[in-house]
Protein backbone atom coordinates (compact mmCIF):
# COMPACT_ATOMS: atom_id res chain seq x y z
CA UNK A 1 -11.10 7.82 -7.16
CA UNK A 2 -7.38 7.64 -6.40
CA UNK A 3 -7.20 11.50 -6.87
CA UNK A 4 -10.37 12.31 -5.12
CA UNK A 5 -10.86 14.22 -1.87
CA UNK A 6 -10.89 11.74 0.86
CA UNK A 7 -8.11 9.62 -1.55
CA UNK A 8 -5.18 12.60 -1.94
CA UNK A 9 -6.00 13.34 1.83
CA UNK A 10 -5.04 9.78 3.72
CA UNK A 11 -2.57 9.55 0.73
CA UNK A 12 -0.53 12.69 1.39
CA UNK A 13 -1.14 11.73 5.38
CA UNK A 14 1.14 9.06 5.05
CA UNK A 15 3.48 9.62 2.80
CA UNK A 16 4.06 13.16 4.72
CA UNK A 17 4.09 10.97 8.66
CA UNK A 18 6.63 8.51 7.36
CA UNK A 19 8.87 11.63 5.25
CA UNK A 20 8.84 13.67 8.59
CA UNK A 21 9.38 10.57 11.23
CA UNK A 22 12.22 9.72 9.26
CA UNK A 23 13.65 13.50 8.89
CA UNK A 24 13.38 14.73 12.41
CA UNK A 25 15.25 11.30 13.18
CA UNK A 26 17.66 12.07 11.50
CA UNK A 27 18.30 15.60 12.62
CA UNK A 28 17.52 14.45 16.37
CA UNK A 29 21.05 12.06 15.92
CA UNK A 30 22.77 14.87 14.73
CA UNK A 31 21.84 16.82 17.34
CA UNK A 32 22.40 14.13 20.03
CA UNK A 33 25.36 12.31 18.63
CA UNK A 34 27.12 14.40 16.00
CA UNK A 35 27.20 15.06 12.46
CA UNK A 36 30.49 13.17 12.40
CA UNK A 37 28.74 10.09 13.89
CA UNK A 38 25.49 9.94 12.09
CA UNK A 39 25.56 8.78 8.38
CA UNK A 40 22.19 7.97 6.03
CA UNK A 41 22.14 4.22 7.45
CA UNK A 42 20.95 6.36 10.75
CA UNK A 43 17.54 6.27 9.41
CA UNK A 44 17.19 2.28 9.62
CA UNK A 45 15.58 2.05 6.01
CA UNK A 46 16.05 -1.68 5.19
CA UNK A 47 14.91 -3.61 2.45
CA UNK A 48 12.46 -5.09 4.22
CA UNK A 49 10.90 -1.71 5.29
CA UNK A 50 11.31 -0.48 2.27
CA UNK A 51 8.94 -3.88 1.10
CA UNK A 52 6.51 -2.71 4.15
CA UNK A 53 6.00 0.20 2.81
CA UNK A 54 5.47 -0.78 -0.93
CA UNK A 55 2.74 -3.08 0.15
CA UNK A 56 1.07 -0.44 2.15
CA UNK A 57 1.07 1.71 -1.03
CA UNK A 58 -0.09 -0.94 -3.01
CA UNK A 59 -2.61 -2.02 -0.38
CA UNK A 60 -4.10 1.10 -0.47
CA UNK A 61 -4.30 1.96 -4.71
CA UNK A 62 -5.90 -1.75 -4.94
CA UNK A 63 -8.49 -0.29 -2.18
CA UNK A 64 -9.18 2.82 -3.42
CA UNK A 65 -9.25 1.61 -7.07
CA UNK A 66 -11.83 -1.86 -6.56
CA UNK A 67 -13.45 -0.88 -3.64
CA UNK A 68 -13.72 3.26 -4.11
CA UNK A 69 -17.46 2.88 -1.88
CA UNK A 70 -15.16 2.03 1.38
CA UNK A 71 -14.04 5.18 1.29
CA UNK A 72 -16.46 7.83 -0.28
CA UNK A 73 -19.29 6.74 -1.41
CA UNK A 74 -21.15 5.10 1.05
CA UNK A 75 -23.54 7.46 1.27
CA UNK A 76 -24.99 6.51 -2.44
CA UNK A 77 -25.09 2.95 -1.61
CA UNK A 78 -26.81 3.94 1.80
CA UNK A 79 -29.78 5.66 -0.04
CA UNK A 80 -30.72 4.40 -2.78
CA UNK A 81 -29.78 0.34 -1.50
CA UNK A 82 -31.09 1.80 2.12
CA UNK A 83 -27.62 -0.34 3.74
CA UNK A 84 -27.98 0.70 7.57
CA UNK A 85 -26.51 -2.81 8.64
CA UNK A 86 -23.14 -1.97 7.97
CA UNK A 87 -22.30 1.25 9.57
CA UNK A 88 -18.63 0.50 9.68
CA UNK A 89 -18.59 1.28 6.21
CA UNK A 90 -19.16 4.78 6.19
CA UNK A 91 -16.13 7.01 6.65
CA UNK A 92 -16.29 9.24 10.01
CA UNK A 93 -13.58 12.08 9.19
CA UNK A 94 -13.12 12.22 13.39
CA UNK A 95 -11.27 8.59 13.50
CA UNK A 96 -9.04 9.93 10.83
CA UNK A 97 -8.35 12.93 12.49
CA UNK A 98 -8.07 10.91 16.10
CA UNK A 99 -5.03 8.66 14.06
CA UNK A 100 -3.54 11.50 12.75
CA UNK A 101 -3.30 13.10 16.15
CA UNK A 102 -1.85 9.72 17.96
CA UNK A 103 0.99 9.96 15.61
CA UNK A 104 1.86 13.48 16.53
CA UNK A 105 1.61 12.55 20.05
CA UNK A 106 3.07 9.54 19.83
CA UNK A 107 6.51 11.28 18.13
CA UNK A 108 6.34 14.11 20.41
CA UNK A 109 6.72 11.76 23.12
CA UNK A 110 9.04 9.61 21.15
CA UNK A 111 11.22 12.48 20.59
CA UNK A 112 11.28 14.30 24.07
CA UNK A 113 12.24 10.19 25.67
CA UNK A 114 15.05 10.38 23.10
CA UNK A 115 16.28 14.08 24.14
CA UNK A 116 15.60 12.89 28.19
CA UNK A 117 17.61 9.39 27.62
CA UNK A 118 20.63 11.14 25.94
């Protein structure tokens, strides 16, 4: 289940969000401040991010591994158990794809207040 569809997909969603937040932060204080005056401490990757993110991670392989139905299968469960009270439990690719476009928005705008500060 880890390696399924709807698994690799939010997955490699994250993992690629936080990789390119971090890079084009990076290369927006070089661009703004220097070379000279930007160093790999730029990126504000503490130890207790670093913890945040490792219990994301984790969060999500102990979802995906015990409870596999949250994400995929609830279609199974809603035929053959006929489960139309819990509708929540289905997964509705369009609030994925609403998330995934709030981040890109959200940086956008993150990025051009950063360029308009200075």
């Amino acid at each position: 289940a880890v390696f399924s569809y709807t698994g690799c997909r939010q997955l490699s969603q994250f993992i690629v969000a936080i990789i390119f937040f971090h890079v084009s932060e990076y290369f927006l204080a070089i661009c703004t401040h220097g070379k000279s005056n930007v160093t790999l401490r730029s990126l504000l990757i503490s130890k207790n991010y670093v913890i945040a993110i490792i219990c994301s991670i984790l969060e999500y392989f102990l979802e995906i591994t015990y409870f596999p139905w949250l994400k995929e299968y609830w279609w199974i469960l809603e035929y053959f158990l006929e489960i139309t009270y819990f509708p929540w439990l289905k997964e509705y690719w369009w609030i994925s794809n609403v998330g995934l476009a709030m981040v890109v928005i959200g940086e956008i705008i993150r990025k051009i207040a950063i360029i308009t500060a200075g």
